[in-house]
N, C-alpha and C. Protein backbone atom coordinates (compact mmCIF):
# COMPACT_ATOMS: atom_id res chain seq x y z
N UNK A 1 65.70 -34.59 40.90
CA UNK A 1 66.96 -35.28 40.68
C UNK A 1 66.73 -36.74 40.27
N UNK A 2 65.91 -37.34 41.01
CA UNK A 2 65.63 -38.64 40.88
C UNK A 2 65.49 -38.56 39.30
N UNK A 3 64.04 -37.94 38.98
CA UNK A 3 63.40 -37.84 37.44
C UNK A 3 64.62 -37.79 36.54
N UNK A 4 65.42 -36.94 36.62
CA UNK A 4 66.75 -36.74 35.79
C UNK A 4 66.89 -37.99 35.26
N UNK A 5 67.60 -38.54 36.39
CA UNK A 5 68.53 -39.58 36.78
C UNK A 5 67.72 -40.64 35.47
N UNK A 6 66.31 -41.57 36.11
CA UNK A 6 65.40 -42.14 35.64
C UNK A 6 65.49 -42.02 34.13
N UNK A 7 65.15 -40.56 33.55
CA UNK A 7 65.71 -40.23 32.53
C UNK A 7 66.67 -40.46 31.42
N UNK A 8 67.38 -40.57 32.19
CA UNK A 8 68.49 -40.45 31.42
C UNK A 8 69.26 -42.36 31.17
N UNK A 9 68.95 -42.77 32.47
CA UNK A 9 68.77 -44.29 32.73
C UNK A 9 67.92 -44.46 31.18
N UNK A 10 66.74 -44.03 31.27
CA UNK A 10 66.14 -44.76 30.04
C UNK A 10 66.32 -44.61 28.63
N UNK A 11 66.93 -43.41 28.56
CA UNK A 11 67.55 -42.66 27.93
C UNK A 11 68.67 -43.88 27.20
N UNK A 12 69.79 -44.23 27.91
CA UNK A 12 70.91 -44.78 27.66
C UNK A 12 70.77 -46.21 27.22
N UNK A 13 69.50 -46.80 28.32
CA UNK A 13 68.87 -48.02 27.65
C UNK A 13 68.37 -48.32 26.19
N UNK A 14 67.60 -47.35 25.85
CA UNK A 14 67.29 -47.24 24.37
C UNK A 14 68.13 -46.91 23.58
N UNK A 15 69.23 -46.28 23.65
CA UNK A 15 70.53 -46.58 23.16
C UNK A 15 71.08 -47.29 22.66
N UNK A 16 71.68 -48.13 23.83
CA UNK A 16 72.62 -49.37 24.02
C UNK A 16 71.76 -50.55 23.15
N UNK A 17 70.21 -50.50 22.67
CA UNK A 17 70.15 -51.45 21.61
C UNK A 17 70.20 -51.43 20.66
N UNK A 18 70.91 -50.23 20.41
CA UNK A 18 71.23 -50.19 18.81
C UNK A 18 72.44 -50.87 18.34
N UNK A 19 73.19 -51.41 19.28
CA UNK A 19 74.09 -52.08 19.57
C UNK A 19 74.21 -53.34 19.31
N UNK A 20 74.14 -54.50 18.66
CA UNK A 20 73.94 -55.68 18.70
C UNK A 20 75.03 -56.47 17.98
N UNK A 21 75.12 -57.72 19.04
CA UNK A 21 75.97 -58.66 18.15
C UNK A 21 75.54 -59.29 17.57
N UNK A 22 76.25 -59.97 16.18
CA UNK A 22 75.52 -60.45 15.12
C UNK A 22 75.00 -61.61 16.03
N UNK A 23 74.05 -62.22 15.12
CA UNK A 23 73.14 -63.27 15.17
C UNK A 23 73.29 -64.54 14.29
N UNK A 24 73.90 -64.05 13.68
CA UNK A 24 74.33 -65.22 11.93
C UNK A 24 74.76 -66.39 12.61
N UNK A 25 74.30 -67.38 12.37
CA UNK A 25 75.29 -68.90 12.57
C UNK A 25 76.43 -68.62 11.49
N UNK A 26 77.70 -69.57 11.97
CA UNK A 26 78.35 -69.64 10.94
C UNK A 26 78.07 -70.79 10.16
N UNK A 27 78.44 -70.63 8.72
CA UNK A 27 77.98 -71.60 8.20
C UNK A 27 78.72 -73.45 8.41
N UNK A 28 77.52 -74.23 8.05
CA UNK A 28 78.27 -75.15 8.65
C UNK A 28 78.76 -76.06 7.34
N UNK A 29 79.79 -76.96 7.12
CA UNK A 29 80.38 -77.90 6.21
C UNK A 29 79.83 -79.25 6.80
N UNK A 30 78.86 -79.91 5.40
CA UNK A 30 78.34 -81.01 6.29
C UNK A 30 79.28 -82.45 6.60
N UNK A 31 80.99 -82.04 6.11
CA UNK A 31 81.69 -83.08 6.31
C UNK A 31 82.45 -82.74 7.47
N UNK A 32 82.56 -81.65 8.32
CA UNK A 32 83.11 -81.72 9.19
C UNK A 32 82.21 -81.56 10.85
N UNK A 33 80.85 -82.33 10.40
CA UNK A 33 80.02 -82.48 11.68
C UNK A 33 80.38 -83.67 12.49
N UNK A 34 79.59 -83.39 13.79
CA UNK A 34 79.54 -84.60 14.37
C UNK A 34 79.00 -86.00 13.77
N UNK A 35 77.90 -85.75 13.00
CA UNK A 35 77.45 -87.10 12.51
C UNK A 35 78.15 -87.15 11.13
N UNK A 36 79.09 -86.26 10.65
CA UNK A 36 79.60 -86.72 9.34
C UNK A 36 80.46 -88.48 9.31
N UNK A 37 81.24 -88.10 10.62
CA UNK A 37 82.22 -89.41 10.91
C UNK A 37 81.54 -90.51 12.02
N UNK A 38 81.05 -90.15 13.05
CA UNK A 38 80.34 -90.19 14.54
C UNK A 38 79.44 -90.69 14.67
N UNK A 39 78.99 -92.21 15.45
CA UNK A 39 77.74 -92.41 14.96
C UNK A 39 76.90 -92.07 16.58
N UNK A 40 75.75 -91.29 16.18
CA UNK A 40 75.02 -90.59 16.98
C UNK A 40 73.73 -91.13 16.79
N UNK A 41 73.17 -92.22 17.42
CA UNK A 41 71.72 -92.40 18.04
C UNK A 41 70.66 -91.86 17.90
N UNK A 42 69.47 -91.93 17.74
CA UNK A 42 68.32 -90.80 17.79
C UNK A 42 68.49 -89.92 19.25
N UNK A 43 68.51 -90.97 20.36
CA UNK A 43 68.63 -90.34 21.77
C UNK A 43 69.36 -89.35 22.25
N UNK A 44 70.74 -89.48 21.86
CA UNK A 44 71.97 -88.44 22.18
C UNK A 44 71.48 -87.84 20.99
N UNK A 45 71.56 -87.83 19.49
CA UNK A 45 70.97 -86.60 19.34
C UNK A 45 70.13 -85.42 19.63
N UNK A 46 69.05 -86.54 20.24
CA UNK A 46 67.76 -85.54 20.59
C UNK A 46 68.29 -84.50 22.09
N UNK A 47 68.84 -85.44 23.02
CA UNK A 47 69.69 -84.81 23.65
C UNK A 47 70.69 -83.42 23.58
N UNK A 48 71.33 -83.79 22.58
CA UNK A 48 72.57 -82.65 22.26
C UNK A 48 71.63 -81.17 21.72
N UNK A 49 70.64 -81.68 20.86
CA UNK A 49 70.05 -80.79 20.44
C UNK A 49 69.15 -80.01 21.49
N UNK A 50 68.85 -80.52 22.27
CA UNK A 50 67.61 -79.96 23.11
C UNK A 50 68.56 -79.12 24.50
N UNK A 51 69.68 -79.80 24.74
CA UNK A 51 70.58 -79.36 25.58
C UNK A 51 72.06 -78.82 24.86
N UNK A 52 72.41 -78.66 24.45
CA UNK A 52 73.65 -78.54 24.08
C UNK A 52 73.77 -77.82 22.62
N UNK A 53 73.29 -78.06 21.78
CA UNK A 53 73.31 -77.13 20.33
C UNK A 53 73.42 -75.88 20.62
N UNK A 54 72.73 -74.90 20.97
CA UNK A 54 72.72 -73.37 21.32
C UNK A 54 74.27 -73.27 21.43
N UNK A 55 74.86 -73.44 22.01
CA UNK A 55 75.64 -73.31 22.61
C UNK A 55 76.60 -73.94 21.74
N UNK A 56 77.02 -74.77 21.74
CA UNK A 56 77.79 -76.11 21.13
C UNK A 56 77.79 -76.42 19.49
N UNK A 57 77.42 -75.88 19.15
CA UNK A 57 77.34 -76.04 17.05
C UNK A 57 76.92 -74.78 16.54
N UNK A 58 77.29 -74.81 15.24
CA UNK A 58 76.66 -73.57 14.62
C UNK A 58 75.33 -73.63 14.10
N UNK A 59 74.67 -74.03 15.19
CA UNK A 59 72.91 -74.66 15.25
C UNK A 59 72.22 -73.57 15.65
N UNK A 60 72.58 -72.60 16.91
CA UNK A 60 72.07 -71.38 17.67
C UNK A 60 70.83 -71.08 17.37
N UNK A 61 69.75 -71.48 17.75
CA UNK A 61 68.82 -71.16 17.65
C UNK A 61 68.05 -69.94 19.10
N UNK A 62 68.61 -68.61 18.63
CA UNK A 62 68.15 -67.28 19.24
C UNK A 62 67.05 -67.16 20.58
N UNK A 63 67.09 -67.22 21.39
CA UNK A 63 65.67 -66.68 22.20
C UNK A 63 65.44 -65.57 22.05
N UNK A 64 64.02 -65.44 22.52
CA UNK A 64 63.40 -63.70 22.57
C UNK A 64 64.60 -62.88 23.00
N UNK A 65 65.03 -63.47 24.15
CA UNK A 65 65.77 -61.61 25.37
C UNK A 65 67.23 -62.01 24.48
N UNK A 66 67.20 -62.54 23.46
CA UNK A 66 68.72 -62.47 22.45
C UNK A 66 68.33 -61.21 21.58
N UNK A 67 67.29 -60.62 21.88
CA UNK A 67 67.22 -58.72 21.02
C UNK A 67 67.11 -57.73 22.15
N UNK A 68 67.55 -58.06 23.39
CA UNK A 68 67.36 -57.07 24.50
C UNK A 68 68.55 -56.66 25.22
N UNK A 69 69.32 -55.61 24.49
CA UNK A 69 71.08 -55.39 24.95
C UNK A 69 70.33 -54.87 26.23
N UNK A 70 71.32 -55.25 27.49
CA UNK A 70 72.83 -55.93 27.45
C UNK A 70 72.55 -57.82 27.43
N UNK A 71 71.41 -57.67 27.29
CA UNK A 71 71.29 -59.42 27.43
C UNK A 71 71.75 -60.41 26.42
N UNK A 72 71.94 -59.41 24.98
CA UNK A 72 72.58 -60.12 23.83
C UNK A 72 73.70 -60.06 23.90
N UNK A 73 74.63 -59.08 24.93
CA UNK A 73 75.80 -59.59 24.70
C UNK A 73 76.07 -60.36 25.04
N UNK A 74 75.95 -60.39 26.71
CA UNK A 74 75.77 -61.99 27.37
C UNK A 74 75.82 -63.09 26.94
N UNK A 75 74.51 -62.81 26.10
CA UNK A 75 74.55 -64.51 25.51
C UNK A 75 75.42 -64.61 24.58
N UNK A 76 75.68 -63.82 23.59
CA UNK A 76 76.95 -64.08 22.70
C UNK A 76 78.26 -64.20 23.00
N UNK A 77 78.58 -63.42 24.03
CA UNK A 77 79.85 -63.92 24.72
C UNK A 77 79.70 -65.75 25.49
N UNK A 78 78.28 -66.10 25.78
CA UNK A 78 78.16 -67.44 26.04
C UNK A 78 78.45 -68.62 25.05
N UNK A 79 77.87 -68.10 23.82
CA UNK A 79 78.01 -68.84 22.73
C UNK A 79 78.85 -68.53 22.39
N UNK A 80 79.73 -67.80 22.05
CA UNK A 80 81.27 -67.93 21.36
C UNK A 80 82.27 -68.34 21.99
N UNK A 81 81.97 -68.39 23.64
CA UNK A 81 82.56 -69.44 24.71
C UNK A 81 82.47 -70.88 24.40
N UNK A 82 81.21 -70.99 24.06
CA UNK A 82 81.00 -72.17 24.05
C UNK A 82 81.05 -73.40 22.89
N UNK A 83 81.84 -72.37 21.82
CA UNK A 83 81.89 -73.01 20.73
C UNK A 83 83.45 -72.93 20.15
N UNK A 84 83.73 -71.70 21.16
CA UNK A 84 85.23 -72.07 21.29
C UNK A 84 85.65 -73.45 22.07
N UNK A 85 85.23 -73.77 23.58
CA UNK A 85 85.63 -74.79 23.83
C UNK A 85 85.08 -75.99 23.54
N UNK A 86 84.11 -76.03 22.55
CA UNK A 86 83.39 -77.28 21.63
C UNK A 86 82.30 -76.65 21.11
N UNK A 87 82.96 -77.24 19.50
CA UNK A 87 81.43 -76.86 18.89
C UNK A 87 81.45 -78.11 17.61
N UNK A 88 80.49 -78.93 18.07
CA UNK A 88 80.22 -80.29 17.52
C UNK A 88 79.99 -79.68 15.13
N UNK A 89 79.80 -78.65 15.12
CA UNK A 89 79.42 -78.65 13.60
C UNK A 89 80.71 -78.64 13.11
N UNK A 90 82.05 -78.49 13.89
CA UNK A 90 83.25 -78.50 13.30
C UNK A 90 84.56 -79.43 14.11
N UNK A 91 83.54 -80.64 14.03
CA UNK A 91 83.67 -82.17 15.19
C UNK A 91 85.30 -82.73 14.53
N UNK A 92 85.20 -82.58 12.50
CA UNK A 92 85.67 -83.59 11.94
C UNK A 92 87.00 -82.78 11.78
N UNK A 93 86.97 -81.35 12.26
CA UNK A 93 88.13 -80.91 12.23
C UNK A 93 89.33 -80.80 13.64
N UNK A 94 89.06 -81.44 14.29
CA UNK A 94 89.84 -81.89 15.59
C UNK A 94 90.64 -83.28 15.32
N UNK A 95 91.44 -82.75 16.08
CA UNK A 95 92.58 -84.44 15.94
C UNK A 95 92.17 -85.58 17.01
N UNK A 96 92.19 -86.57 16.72
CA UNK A 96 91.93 -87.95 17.32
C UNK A 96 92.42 -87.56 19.02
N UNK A 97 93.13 -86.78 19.18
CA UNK A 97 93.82 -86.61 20.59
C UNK A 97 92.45 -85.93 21.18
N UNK A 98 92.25 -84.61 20.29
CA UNK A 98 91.41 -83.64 20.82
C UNK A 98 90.01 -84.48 21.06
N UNK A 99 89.55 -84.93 20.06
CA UNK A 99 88.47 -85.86 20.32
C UNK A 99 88.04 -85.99 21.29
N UNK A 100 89.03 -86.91 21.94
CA UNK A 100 88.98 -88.16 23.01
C UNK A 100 88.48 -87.55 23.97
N UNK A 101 89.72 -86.24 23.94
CA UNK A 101 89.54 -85.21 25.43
C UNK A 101 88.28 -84.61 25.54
N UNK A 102 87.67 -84.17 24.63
CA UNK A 102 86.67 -83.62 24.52
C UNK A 102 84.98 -84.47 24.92
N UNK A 103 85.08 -86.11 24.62
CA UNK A 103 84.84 -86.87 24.79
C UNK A 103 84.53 -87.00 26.21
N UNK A 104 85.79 -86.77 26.98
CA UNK A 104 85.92 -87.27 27.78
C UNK A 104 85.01 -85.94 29.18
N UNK A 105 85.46 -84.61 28.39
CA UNK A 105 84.96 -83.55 28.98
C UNK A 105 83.20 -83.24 28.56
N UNK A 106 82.78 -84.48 27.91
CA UNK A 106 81.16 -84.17 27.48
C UNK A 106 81.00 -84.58 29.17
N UNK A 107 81.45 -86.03 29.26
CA UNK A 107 80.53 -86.79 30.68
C UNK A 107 80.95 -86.07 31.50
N UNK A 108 82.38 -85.13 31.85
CA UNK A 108 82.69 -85.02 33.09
C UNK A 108 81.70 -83.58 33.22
N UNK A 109 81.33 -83.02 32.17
CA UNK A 109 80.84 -81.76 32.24
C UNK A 109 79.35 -82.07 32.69
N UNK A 110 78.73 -82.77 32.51
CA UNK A 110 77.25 -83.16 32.28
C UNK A 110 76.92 -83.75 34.29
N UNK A 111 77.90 -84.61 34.25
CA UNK A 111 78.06 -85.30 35.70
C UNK A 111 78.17 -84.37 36.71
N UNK A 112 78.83 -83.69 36.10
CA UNK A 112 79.05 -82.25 37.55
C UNK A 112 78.45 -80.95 37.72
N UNK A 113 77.63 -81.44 36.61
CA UNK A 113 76.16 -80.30 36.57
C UNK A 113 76.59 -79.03 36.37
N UNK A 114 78.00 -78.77 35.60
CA UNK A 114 78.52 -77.54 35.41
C UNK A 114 77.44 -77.26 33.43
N UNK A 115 77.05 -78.30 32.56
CA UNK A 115 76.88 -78.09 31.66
C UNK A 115 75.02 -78.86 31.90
N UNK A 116 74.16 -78.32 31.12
CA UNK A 116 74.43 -76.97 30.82
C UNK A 116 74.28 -76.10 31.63
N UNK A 117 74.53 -74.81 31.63
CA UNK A 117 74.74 -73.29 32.72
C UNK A 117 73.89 -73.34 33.02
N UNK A 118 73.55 -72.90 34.63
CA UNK A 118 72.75 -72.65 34.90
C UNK A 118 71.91 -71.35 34.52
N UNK A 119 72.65 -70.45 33.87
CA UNK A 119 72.11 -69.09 33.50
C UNK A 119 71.06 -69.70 32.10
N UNK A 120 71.39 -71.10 31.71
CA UNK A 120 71.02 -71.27 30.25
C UNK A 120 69.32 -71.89 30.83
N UNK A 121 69.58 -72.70 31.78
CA UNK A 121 68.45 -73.72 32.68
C UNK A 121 67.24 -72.53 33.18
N UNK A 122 67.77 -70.95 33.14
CA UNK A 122 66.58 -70.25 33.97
C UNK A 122 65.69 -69.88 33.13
N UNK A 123 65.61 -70.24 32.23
CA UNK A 123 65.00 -70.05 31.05
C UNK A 123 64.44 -71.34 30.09
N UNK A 124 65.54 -72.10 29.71
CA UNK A 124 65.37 -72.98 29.02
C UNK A 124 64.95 -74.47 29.73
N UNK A 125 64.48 -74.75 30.31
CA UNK A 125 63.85 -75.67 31.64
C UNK A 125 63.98 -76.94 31.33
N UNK A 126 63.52 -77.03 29.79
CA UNK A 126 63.69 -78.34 29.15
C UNK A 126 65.30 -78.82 28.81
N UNK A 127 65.87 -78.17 28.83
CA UNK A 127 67.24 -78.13 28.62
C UNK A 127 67.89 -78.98 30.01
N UNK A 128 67.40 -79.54 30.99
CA UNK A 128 67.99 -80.10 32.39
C UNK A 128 68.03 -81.16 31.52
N UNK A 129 68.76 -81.68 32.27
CA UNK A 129 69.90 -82.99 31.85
C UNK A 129 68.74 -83.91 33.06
N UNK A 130 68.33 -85.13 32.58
CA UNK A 130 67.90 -86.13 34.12
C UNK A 130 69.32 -87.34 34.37
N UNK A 131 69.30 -87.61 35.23
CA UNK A 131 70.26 -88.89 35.76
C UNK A 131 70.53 -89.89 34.73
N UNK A 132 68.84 -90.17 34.00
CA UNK A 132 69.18 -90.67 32.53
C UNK A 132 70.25 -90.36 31.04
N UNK A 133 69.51 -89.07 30.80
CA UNK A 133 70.27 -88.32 30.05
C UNK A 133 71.26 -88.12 30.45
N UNK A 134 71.99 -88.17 31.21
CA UNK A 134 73.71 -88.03 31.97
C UNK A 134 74.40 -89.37 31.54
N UNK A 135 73.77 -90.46 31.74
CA UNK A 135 74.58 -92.00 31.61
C UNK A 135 74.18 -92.27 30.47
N UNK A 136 72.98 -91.46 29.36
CA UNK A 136 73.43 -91.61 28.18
C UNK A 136 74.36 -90.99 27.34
N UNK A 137 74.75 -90.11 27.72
CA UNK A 137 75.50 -89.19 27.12
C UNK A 137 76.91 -90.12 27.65
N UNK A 138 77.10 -90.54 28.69
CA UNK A 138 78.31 -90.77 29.22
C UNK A 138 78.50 -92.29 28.21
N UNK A 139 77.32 -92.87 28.19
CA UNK A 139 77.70 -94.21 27.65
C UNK A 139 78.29 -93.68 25.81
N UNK A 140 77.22 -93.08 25.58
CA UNK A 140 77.85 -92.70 24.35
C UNK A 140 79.42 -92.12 23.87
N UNK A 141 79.72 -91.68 25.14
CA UNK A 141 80.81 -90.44 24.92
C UNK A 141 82.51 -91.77 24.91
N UNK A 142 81.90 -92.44 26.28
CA UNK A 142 82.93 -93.79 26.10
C UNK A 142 83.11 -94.84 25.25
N UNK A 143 81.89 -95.01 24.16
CA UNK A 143 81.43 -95.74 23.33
C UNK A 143 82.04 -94.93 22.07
N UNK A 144 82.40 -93.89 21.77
CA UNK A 144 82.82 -93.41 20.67
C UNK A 144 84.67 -93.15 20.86
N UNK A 145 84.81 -92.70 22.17
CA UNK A 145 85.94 -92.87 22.39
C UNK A 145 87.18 -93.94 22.28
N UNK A 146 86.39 -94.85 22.10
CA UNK A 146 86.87 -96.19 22.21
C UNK A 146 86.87 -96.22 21.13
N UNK A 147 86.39 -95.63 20.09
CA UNK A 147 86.44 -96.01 18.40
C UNK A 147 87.64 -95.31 17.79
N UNK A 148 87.69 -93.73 17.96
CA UNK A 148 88.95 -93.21 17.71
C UNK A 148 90.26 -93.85 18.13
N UNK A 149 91.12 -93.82 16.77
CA UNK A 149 91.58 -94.21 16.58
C UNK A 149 93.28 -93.04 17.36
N UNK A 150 93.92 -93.71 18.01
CA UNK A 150 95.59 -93.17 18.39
C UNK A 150 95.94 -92.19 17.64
N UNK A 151 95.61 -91.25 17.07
CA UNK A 151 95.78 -90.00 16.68
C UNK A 151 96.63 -88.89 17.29
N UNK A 152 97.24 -88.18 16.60
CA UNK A 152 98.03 -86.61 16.99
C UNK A 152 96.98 -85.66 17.04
């Protein structure tokens, strides 16, 4: 019974990867990025990119277990989360309101150690944010905020 079972378990596994969600970035418009309008630092760049791109732009750069269903769905349901509620390659298409907020939700997200996921950190190690990288991001985030302009 067990053997069956085992079976058929492996059975269903080899299956289920025939299954996959796409992988494609979408393409990006280089006037509606963050650095099209935004002025971004070497630092917070290097930052955003090392922490936050995957996730956050149509940058996605894939890991290995992103070809190992059910683990690709996972992550694609992560990233299309996460680019629904910000995704910096389509920065210039938000309104001055949205901005701000968003702005405002980089530091509060970073500060409260909700970003990045921890599911993203068990893997990606280099991806931890230090105390540094937190008050740069924050200085930056208030530093640009302050530039946008009273917008709808």
């Amino acid at each position: 019974m067990l053997k069956i079972i085992a079976i058929i378990l492996c059975v269903g596994f080899v299956a289920i990867q025939f299954y996959r969600p796409s992988k494609i970035n979408p393409p990006i418009v280089a006037a509606e990025t963050l650095e099209a309008t935004t002025e971004v630092p070497e630092n917070v760049q290097a930052i955003l990119k090392r922490s936050c791109n995957d996730c956050h732009s149509n940058e996605t750069v894939y890991p290995w277990y992103s070809n190992i269903s059910p683990f690709s769905w996972l992550l694609a349901e992560h990233i299309e989360e996460g680019r629904r509620e910000l995704n910096f390659s389509v920065w210039n298409t938000y309104s001055g309101k949205k901005k701000r907020h968003k702005l405002d939700e980089v530091c509060e997200q970073v500060t409260s150690d909700a970003m990045p996921h921890n599911q993203y950190l068990w893997i990606h190690r280099d991806a931890l944010l230090s105390p540094e990288d937190k008050k740069i991001l924050c200085d930056w985030a208030e530093t640009e905020k302050a530039k946008i302009e009273e917008l709808p």
